[in-house]
C-alpha atoms as a PDB file:
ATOM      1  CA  UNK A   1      68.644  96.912 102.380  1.00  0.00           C
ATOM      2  CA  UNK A   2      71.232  94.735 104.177  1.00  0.00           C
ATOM      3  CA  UNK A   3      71.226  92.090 101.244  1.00  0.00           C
ATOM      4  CA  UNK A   4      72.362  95.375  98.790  1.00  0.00           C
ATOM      5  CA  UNK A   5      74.820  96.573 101.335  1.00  0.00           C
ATOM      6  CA  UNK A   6      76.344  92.735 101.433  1.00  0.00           C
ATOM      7  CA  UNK A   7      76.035  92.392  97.799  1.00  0.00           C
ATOM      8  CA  UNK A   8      77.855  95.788  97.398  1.00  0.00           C
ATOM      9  CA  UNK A   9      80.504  94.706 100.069  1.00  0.00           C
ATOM     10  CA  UNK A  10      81.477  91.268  98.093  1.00  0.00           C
ATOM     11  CA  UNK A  11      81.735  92.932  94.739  1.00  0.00           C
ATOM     12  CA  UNK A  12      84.181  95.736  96.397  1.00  0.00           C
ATOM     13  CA  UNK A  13      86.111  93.138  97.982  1.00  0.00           C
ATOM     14  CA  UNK A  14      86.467  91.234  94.568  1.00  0.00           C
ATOM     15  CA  UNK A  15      87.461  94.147  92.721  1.00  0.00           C
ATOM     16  CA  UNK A  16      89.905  95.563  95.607  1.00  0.00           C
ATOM     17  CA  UNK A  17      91.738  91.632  95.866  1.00  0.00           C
ATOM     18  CA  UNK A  18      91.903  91.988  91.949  1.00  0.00           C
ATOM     19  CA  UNK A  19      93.108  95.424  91.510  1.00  0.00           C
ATOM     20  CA  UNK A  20      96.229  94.438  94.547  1.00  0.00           C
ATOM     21  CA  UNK A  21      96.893  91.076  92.598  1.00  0.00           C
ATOM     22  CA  UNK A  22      98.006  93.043  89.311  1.00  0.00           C
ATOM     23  CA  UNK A  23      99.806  95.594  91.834  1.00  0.00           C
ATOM     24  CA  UNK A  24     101.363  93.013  93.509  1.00  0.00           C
ATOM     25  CA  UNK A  25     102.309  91.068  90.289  1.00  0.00           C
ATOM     26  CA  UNK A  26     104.099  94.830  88.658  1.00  0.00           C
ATOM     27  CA  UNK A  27     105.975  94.927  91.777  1.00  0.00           C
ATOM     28  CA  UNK A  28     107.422  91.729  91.527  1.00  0.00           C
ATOM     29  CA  UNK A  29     107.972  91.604  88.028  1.00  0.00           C
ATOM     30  CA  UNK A  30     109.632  95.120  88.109  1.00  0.00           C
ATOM     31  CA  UNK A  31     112.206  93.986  91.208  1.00  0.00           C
ATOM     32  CA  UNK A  32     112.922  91.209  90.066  1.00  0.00           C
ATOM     33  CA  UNK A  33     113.597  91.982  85.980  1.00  0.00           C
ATOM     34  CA  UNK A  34     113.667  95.728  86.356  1.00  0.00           C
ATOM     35  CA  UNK A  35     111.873  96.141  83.468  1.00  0.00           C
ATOM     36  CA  UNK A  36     108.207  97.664  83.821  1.00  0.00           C
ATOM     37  CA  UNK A  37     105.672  95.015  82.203  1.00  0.00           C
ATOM     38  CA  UNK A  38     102.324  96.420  81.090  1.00  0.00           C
ATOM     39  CA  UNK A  39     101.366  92.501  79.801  1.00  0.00           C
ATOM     40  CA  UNK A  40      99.407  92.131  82.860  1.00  0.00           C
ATOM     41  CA  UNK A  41      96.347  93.214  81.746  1.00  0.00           C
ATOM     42  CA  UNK A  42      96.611  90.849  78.234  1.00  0.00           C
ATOM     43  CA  UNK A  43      97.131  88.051  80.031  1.00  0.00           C
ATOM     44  CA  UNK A  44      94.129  88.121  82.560  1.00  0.00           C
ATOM     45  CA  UNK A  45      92.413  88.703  79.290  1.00  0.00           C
ATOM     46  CA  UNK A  46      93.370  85.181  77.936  1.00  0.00           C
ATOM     47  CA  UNK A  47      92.520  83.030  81.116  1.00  0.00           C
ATOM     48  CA  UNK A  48      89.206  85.495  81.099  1.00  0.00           C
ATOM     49  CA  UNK A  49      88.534  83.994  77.830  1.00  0.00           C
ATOM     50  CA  UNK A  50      89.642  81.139  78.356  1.00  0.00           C
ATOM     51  CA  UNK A  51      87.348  80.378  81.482  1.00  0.00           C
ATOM     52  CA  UNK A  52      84.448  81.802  79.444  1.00  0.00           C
ATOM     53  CA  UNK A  53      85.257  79.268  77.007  1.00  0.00           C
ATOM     54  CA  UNK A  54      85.058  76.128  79.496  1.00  0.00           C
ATOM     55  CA  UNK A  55      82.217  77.609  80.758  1.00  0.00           C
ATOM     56  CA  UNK A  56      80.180  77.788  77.978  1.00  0.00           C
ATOM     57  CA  UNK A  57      81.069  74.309  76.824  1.00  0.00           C
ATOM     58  CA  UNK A  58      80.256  72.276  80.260  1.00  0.00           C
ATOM     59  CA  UNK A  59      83.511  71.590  80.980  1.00  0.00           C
ATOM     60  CA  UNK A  60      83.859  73.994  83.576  1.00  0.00           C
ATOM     61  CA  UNK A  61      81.220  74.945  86.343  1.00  0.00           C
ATOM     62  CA  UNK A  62      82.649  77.182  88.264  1.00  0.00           C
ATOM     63  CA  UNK A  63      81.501  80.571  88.317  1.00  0.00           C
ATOM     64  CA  UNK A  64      78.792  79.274  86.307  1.00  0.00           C
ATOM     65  CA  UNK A  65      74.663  79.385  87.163  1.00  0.00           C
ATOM     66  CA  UNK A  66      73.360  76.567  88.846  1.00  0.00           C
ATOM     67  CA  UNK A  67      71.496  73.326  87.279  1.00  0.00           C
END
């Protein structure tokens, strides 16, 4: 039960830290341009596909299963 509980504590975490990042990232972008910028959300989608892309090729190991 504990290893669920720390599982389900990690994954939270990770999704809180990511969810503040992109609030953290409108904030600036809006006070300092003052223009509202939804490209946030297209752009994490690049380096997402990009890091799937190294990943799958070898290049890039992290995040990756172990060999």
């Amino acid at each position: 039960m504990s290893s669920l509980t720390y599982d389900l504590t990690l994954a939270g975490l990770s999704v809180g830290a990511a969810a503040a990042l992109t609030g953290i990232g409108l904030i600036v972008t809006y006070r300092a341009t003052g223009v509202l910028n939804f490209a946030h959300g297209a752009i994490a989608m690049v380096c997402a596909y990009v890091l799937r892309a190294l990943v799958v090729d070898g290049a890039c190991r992290c995040g990756g299963p172990p060999r």
